[in-house]
PDB file of N, CA and C in Angstrom:
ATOM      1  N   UNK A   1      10.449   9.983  -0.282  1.00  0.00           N
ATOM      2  CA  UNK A   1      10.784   9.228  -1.470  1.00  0.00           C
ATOM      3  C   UNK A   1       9.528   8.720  -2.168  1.00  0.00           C
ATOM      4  N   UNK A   2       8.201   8.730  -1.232  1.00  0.00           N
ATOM      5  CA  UNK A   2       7.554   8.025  -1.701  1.00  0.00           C
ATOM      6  C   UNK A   2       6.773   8.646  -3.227  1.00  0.00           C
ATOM      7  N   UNK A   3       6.262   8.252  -4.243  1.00  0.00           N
ATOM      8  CA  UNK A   3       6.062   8.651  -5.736  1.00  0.00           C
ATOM      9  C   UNK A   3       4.562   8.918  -5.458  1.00  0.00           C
ATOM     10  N   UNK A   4       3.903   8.773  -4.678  1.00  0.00           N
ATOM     11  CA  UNK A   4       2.204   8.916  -4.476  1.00  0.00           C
ATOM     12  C   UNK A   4       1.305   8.014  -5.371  1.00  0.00           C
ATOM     13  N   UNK A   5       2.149   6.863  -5.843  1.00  0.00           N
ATOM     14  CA  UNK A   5       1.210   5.625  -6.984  1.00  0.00           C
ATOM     15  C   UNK A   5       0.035   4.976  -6.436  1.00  0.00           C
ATOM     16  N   UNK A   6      -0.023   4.953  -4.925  1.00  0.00           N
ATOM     17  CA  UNK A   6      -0.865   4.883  -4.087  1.00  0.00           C
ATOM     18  C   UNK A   6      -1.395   3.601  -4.474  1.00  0.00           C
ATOM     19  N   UNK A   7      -0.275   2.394  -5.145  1.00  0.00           N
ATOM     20  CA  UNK A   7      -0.507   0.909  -5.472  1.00  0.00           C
ATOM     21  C   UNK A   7      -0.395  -0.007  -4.472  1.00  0.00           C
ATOM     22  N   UNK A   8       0.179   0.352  -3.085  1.00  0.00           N
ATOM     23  CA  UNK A   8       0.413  -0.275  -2.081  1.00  0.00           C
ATOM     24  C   UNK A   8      -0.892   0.038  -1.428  1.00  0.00           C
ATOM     25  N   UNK A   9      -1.514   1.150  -1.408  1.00  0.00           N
ATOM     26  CA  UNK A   9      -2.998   1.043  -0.615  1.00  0.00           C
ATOM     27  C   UNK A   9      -3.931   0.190  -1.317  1.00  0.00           C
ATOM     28  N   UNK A  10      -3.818  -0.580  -1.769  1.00  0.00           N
ATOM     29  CA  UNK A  10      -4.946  -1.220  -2.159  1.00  0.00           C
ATOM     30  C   UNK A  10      -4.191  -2.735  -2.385  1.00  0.00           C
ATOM     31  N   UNK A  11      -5.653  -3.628  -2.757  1.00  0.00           N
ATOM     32  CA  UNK A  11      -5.034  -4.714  -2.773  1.00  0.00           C
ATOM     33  C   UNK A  11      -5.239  -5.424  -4.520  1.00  0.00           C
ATOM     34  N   UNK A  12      -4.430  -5.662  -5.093  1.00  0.00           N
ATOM     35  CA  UNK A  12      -4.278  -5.840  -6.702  1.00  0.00           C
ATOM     36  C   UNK A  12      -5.286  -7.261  -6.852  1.00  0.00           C
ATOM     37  N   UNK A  13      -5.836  -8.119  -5.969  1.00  0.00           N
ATOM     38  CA  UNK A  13      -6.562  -9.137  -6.108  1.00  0.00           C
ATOM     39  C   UNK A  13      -8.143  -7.990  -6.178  1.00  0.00           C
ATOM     40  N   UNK A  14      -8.323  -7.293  -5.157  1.00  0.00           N
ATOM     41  CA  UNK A  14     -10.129  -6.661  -5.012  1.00  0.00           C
ATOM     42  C   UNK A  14     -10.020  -5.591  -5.886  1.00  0.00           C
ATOM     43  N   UNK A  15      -8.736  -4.976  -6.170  1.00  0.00           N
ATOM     44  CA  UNK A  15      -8.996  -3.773  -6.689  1.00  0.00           C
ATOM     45  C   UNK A  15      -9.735  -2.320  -5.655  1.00  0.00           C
ATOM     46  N   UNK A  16      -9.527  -2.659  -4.616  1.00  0.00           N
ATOM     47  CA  UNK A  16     -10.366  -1.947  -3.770  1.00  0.00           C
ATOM     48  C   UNK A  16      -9.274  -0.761  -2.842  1.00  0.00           C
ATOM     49  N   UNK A  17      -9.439   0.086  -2.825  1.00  0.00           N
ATOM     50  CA  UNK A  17      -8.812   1.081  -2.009  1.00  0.00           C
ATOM     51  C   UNK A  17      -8.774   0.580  -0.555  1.00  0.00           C
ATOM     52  N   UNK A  18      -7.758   0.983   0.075  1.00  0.00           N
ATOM     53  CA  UNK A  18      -7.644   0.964   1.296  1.00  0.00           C
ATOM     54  C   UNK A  18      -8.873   2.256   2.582  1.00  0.00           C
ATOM     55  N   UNK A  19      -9.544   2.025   2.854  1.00  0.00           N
ATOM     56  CA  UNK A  19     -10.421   3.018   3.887  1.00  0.00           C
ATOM     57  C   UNK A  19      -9.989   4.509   3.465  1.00  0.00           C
ATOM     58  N   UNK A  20      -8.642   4.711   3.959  1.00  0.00           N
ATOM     59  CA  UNK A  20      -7.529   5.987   4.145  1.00  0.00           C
ATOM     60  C   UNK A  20      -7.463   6.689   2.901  1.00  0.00           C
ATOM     61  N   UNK A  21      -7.600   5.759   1.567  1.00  0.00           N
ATOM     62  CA  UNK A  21      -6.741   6.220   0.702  1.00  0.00           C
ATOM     63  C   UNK A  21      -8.147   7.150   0.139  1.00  0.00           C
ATOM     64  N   UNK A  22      -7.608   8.801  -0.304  1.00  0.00           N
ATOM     65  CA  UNK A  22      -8.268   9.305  -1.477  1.00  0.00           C
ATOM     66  C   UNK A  22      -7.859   9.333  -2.642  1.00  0.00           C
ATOM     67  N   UNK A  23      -8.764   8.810  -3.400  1.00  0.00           N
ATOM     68  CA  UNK A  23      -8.241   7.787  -5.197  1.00  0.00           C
ATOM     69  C   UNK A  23      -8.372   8.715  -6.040  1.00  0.00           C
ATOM     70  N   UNK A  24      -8.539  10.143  -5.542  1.00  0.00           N
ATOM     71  CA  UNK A  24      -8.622  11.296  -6.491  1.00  0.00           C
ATOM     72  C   UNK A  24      -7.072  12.144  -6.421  1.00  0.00           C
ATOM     73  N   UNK A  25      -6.297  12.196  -4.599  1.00  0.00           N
ATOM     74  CA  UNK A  25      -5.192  12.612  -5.109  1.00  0.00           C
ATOM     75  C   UNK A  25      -4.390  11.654  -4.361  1.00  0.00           C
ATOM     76  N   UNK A  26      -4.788  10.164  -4.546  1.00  0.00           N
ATOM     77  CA  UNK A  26      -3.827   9.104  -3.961  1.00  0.00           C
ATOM     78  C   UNK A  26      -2.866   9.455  -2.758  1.00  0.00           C
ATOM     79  N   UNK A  27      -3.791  10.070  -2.077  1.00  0.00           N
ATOM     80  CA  UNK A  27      -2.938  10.492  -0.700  1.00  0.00           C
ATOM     81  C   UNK A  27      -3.781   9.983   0.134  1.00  0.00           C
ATOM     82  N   UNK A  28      -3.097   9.331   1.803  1.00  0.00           N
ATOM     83  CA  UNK A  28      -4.344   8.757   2.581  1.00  0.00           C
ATOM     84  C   UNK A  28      -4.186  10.086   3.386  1.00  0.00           C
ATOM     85  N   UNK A  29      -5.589  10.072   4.193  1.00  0.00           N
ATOM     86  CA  UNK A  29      -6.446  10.718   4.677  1.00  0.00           C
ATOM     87  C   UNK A  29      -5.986  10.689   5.876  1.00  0.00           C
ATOM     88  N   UNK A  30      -5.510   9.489   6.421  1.00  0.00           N
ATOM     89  CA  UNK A  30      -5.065   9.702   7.550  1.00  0.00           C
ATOM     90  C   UNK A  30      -3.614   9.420   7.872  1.00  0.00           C
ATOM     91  N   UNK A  31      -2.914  10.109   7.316  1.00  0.00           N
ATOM     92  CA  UNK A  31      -1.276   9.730   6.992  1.00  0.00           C
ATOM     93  C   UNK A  31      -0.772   9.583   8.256  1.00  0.00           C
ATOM     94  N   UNK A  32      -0.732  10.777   9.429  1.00  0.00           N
ATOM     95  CA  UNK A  32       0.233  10.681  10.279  1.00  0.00           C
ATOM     96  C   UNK A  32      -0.745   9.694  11.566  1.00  0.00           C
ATOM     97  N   UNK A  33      -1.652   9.294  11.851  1.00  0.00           N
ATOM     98  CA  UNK A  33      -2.156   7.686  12.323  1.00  0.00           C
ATOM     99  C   UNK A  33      -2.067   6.934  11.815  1.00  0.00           C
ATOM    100  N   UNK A  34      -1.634   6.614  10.641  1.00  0.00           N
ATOM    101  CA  UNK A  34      -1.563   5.119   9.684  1.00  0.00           C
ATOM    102  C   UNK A  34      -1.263   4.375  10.545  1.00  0.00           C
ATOM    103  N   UNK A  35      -0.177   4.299  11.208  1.00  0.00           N
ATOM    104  CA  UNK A  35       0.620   2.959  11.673  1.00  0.00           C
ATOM    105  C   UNK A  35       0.127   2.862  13.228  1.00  0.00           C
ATOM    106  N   UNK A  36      -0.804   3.955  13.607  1.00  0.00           N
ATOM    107  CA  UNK A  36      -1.631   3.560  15.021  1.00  0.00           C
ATOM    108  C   UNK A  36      -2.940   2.563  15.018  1.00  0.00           C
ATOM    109  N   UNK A  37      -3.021   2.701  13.824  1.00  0.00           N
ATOM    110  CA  UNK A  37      -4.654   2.082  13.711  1.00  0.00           C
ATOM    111  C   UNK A  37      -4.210   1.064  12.855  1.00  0.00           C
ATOM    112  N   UNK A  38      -3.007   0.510  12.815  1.00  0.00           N
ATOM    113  CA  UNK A  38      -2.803  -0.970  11.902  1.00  0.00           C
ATOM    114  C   UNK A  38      -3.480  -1.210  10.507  1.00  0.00           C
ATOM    115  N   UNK A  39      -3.433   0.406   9.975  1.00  0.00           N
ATOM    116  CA  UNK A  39      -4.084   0.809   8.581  1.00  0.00           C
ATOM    117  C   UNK A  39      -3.058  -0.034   7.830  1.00  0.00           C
ATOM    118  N   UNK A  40      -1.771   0.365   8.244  1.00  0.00           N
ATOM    119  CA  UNK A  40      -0.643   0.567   7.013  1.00  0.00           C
ATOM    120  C   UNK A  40       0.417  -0.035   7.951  1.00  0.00           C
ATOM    121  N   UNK A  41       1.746  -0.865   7.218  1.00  0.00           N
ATOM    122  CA  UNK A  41       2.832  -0.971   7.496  1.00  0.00           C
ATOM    123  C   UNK A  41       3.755  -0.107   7.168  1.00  0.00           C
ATOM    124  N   UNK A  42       5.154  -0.391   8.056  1.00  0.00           N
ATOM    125  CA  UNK A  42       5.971   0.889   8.152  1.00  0.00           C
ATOM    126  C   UNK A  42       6.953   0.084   7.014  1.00  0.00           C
ATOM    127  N   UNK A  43       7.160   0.879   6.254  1.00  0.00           N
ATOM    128  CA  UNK A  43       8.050   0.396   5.150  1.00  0.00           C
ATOM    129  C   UNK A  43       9.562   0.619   5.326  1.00  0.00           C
ATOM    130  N   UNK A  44      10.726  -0.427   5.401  1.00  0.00           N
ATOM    131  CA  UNK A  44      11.917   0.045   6.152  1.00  0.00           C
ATOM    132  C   UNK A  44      12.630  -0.786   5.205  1.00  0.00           C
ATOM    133  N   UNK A  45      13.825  -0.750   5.262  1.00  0.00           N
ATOM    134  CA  UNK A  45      15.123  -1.357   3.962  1.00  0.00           C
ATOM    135  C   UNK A  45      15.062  -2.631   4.402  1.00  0.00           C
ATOM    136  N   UNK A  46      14.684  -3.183   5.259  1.00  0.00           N
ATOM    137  CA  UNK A  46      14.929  -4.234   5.392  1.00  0.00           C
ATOM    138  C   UNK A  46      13.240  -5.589   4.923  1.00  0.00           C
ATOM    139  N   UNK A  47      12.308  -4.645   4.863  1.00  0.00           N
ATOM    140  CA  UNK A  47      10.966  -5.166   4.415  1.00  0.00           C
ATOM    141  C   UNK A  47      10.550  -4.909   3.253  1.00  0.00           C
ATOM    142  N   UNK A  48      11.106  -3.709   2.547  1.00  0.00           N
ATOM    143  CA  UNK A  48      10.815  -3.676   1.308  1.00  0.00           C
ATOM    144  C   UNK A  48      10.629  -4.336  -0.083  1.00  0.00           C
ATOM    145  N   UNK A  49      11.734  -4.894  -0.054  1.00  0.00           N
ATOM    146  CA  UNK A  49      12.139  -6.467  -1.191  1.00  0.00           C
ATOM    147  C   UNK A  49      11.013  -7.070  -0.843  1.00  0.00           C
ATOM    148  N   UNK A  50      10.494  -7.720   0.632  1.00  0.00           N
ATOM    149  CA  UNK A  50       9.975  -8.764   0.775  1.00  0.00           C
ATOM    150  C   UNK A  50       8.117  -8.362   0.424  1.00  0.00           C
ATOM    151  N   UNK A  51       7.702  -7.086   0.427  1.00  0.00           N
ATOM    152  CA  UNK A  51       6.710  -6.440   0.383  1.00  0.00           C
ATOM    153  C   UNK A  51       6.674  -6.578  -1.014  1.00  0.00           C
ATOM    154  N   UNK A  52       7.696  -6.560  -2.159  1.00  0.00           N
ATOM    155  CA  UNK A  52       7.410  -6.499  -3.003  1.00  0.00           C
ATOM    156  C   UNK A  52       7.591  -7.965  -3.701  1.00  0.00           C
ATOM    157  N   UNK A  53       8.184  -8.594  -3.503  1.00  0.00           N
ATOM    158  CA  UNK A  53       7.959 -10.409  -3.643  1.00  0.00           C
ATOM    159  C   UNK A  53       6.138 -10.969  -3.341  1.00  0.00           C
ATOM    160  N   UNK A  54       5.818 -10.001  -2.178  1.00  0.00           N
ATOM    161  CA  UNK A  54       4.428 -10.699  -2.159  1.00  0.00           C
ATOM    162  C   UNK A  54       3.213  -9.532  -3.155  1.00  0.00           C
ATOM    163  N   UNK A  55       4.061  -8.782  -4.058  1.00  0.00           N
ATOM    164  CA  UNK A  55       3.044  -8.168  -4.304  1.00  0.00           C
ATOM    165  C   UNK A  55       2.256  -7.010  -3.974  1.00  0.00           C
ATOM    166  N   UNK A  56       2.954  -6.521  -2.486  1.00  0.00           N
ATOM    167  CA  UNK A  56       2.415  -5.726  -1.726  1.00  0.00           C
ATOM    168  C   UNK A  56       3.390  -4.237  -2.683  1.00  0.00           C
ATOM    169  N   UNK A  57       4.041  -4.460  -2.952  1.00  0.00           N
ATOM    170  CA  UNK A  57       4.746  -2.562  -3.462  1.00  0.00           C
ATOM    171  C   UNK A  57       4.947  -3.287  -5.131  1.00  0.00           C
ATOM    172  N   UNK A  58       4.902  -2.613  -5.934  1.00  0.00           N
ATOM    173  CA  UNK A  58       5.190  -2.753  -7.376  1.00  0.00           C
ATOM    174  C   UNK A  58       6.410  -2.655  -7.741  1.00  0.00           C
ATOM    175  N   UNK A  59       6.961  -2.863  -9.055  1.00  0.00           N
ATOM    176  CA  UNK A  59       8.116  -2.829  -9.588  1.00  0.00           C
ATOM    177  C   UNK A  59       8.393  -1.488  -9.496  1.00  0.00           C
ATOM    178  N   UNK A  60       7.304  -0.409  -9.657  1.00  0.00           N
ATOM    179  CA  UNK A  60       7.621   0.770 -10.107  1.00  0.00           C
ATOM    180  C   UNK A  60       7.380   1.733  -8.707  1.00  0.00           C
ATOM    181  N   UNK A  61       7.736   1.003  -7.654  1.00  0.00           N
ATOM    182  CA  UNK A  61       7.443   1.617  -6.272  1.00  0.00           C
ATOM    183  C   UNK A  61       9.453   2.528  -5.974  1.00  0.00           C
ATOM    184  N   UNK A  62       9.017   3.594  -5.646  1.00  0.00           N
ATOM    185  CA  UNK A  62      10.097   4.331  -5.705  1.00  0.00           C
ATOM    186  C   UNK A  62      11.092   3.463  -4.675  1.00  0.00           C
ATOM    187  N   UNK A  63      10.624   3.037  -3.199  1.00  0.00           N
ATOM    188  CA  UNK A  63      11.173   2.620  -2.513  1.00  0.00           C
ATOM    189  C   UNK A  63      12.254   1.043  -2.644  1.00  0.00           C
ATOM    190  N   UNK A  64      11.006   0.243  -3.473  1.00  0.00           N
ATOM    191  CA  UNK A  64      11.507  -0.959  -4.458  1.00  0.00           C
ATOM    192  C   UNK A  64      12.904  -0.506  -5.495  1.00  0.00           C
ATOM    193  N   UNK A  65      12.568   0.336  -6.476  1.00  0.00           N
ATOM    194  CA  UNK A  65      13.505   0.843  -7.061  1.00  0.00           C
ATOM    195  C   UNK A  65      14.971   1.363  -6.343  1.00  0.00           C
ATOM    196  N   UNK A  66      14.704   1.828  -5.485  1.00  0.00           N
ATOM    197  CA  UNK A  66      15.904   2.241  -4.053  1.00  0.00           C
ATOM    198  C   UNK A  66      16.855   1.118  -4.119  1.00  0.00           C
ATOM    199  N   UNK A  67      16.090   0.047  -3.254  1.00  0.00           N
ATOM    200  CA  UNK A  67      16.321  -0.764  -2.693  1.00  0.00           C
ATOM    201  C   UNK A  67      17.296  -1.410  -3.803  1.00  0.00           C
ATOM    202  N   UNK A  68      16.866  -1.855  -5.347  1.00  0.00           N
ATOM    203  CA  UNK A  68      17.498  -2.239  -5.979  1.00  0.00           C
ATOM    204  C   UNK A  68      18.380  -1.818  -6.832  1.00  0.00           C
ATOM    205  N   UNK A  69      18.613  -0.263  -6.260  1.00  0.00           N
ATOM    206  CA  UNK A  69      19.944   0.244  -6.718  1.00  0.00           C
ATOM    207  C   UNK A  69      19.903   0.818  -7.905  1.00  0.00           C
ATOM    208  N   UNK A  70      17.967   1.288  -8.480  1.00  0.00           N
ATOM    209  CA  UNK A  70      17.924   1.956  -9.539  1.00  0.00           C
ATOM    210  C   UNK A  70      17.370   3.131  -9.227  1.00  0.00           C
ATOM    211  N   UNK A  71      17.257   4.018 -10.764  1.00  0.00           N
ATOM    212  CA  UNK A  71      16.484   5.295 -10.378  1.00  0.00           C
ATOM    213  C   UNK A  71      14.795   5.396 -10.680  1.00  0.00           C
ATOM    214  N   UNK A  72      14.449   6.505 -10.045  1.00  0.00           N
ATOM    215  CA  UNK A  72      13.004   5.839  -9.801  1.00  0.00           C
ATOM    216  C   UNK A  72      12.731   6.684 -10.804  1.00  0.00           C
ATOM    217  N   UNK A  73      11.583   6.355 -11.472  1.00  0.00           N
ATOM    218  CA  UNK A  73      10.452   6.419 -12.865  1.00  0.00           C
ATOM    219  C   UNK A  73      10.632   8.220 -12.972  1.00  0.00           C
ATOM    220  N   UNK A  74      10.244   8.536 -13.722  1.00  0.00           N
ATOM    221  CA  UNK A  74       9.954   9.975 -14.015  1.00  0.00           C
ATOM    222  C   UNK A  74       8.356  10.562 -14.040  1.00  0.00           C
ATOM    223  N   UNK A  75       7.901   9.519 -14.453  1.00  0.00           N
ATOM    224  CA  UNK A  75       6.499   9.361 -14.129  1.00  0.00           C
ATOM    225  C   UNK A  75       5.735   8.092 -13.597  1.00  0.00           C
ATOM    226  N   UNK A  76       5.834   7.756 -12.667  1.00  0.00           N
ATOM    227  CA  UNK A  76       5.337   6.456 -12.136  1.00  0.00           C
ATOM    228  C   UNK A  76       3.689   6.391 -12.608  1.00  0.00           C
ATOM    229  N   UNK A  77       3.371   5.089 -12.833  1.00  0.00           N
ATOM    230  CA  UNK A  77       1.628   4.831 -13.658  1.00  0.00           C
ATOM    231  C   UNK A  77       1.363   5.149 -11.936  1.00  0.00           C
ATOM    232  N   UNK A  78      -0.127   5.489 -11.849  1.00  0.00           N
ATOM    233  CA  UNK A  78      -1.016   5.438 -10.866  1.00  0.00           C
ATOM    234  C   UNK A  78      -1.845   4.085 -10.329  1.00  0.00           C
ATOM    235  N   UNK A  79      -2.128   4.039  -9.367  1.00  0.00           N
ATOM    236  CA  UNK A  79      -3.275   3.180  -9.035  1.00  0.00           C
ATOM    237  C   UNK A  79      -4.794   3.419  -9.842  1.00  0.00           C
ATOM    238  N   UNK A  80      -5.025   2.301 -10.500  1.00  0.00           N
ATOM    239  CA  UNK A  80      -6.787   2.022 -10.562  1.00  0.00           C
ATOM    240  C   UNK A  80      -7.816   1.123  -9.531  1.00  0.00           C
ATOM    241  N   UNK A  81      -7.615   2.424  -8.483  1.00  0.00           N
ATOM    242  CA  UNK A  81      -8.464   1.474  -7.152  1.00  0.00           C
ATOM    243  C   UNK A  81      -9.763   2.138  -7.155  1.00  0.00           C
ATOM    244  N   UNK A  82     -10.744   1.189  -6.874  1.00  0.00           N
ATOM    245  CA  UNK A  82     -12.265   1.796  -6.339  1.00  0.00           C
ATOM    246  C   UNK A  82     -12.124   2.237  -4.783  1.00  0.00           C
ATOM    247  N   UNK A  83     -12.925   3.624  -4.820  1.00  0.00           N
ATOM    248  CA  UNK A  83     -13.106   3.904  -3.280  1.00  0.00           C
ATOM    249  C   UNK A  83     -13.716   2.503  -2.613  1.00  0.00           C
ATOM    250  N   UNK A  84     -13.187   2.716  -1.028  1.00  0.00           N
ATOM    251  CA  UNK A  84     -13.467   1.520  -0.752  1.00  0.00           C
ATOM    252  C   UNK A  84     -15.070   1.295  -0.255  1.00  0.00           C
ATOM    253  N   UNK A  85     -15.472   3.135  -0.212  1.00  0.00           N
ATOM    254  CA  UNK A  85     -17.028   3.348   0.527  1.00  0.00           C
ATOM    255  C   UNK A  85     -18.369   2.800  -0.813  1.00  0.00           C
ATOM    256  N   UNK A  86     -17.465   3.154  -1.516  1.00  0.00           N
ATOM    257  CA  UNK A  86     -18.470   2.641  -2.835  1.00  0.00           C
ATOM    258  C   UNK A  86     -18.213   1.128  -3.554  1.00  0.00           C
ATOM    259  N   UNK A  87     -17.152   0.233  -2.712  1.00  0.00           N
ATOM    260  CA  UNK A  87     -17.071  -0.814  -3.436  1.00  0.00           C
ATOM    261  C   UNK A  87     -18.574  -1.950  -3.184  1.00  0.00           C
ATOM    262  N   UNK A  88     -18.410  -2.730  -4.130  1.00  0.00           N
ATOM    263  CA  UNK A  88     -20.077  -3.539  -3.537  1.00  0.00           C
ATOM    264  C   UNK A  88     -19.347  -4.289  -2.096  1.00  0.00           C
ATOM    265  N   UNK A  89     -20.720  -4.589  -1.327  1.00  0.00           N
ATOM    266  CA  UNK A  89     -20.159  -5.488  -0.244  1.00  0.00           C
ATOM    267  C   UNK A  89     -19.461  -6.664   0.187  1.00  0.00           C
ATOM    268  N   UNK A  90     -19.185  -7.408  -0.839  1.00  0.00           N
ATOM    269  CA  UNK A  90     -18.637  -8.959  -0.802  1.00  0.00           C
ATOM    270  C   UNK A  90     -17.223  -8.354  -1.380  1.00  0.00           C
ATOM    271  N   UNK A  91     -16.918  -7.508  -2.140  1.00  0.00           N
ATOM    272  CA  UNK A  91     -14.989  -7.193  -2.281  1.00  0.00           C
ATOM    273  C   UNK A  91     -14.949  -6.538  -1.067  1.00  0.00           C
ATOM    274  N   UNK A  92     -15.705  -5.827  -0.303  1.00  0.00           N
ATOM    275  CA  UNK A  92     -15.101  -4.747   0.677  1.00  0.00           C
ATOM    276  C   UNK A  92     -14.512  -5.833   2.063  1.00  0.00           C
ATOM    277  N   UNK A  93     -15.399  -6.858   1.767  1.00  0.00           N
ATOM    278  CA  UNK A  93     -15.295  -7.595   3.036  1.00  0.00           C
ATOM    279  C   UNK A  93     -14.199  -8.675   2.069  1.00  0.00           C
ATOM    280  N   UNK A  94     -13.913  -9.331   0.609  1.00  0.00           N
ATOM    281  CA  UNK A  94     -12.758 -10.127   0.806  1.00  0.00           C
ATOM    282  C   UNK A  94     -11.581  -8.822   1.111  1.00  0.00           C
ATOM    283  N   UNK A  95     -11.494  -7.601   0.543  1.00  0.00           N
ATOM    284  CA  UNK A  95     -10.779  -6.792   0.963  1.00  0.00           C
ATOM    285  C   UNK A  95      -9.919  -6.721   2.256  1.00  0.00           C
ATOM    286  N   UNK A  96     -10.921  -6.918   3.549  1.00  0.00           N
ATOM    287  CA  UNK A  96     -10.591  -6.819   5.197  1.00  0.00           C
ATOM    288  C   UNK A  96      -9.879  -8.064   5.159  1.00  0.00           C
ATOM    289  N   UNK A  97     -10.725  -9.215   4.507  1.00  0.00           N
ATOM    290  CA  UNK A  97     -10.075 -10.492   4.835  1.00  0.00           C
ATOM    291  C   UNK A  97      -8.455 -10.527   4.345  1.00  0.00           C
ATOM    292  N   UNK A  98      -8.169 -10.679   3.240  1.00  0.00           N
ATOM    293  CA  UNK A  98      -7.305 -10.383   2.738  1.00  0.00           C
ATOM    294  C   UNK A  98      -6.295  -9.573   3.100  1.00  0.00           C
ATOM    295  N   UNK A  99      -6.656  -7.773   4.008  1.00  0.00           N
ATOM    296  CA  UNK A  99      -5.648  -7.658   4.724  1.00  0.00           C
ATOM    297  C   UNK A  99      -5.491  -7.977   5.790  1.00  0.00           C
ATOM    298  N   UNK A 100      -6.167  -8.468   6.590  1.00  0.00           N
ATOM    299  CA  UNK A 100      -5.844  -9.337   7.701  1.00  0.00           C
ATOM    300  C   UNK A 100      -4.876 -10.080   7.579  1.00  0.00           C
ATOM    301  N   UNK A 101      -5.532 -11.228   6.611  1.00  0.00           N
ATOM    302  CA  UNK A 101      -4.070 -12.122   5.906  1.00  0.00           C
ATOM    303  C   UNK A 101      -2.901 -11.929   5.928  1.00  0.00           C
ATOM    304  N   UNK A 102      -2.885 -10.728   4.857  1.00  0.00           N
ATOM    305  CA  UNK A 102      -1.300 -10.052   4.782  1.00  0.00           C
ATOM    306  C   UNK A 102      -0.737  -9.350   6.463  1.00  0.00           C
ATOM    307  N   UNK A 103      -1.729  -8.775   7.138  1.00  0.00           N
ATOM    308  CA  UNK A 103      -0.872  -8.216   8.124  1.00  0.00           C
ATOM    309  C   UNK A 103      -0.693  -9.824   8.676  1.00  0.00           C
ATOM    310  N   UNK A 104      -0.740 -10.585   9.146  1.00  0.00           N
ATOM    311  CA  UNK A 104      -0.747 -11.925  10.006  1.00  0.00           C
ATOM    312  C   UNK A 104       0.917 -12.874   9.374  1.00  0.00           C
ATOM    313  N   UNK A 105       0.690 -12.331   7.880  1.00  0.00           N
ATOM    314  CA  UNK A 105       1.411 -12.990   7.080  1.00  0.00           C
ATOM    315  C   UNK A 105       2.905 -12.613   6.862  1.00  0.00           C
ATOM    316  N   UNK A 106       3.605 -11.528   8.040  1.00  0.00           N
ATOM    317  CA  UNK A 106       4.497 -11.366   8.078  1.00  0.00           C
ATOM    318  C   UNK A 106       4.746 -10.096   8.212  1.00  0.00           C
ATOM    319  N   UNK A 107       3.899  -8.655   7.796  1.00  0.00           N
ATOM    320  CA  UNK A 107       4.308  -7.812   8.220  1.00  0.00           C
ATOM    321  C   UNK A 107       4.017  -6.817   9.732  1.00  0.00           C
ATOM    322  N   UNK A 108       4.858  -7.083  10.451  1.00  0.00           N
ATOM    323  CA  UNK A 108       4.372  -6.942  11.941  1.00  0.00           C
ATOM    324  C   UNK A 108       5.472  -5.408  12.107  1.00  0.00           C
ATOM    325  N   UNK A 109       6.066  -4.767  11.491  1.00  0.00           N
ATOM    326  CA  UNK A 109       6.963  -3.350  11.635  1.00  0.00           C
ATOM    327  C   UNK A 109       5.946  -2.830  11.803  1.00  0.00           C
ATOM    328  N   UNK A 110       5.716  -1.588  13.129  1.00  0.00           N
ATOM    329  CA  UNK A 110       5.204  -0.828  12.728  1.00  0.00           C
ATOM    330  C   UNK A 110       5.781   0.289  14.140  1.00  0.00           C
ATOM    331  N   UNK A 111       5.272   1.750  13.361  1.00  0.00           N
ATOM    332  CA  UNK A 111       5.775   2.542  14.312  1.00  0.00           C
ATOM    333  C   UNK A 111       6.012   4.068  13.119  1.00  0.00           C
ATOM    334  N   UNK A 112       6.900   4.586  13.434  1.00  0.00           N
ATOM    335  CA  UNK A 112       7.026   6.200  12.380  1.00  0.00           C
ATOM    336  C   UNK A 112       7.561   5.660  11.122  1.00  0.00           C
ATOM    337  N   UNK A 113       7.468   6.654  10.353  1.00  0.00           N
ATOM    338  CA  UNK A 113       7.930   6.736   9.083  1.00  0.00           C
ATOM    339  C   UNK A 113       6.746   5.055   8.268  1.00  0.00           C
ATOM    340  N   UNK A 114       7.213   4.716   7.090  1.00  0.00           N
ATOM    341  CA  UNK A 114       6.332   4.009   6.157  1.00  0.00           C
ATOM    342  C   UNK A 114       5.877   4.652   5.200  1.00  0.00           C
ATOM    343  N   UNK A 115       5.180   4.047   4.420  1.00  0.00           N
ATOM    344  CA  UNK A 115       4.851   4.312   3.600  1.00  0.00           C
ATOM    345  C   UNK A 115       3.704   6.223   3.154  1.00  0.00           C
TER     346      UNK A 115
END
C-alpha cells in the first residue's frame, strides 16, 4: 500500500533523511532489516492514526488515508529530505536525538511488515 513519499523517513523538524533512506528513489536501502536494527517502526491499523497525530506519517500517507476510510492520492507530493551522510553535523545529531525521542515516545511495535 505503501505510495513511496518516503515522508515518514525523515524527520519534518531537521529535514534530514533517515540513514536507510535513498532520496533519489525514496526507497530505504535496507528495507527487509528495518525493524531489526530499530531503523523504522512497524506500521499496523492500530498505530497509524496515532503516527500521524504526532506528525510521524502525513495527511497524504496512503496508509493514513486507509485508515480514514479514503482513497489514496493519485499522485502523492514526495519528500524534500537531505541525505543524511551529507547533512551538516549538529542536524544529523538533533536528527538521532529526536528519533530516539520518538522511538521512547510511544512507538515500541516492531517486528514484519511496516512501513
Amino acid at each position: 500500500m505503501c505510495d513511496g513519499c518516503g515522508k515518514c523517513c525523515g524527520l519534518a523538524t531537521t529535514g534530514i533523511a533517515c540513514p536507510s533512506l535513498d532520496t533519489k528513489k525514496n526507497r530505504c536501502r535496507n528495507y527487509d532489516i528495518r525493524l531489526t536494527k530499530e531503523m523504522c517502526v512497524q506500521l499496523t491499523p492500530e498505530n497509524v492514526l496515532e503516527l500521524h497525530e504526532k506528525d510521524v506519517l502525513p495527511a497524504s500517507c496512503a496508509y493514513v488515508r486507509h485508515e480514514k476510510g479514503e482513497p489514496p492520492l493519485d499522485s502523492p507530493p514526495r519528500a524534500e529530505l537531505v541525505e543524511f551522510e551529507v547533512a551538516p553535523p549538529v542536524l544529523k545529531e538533533l536528527y538521532l536525538r529526536q528519533r530516539e525521542e520518538w522511538f521512547k515516545a510511544g512507538s515500541k511495535t516492531r517486528g514484519e511488515g511496516g512501513c
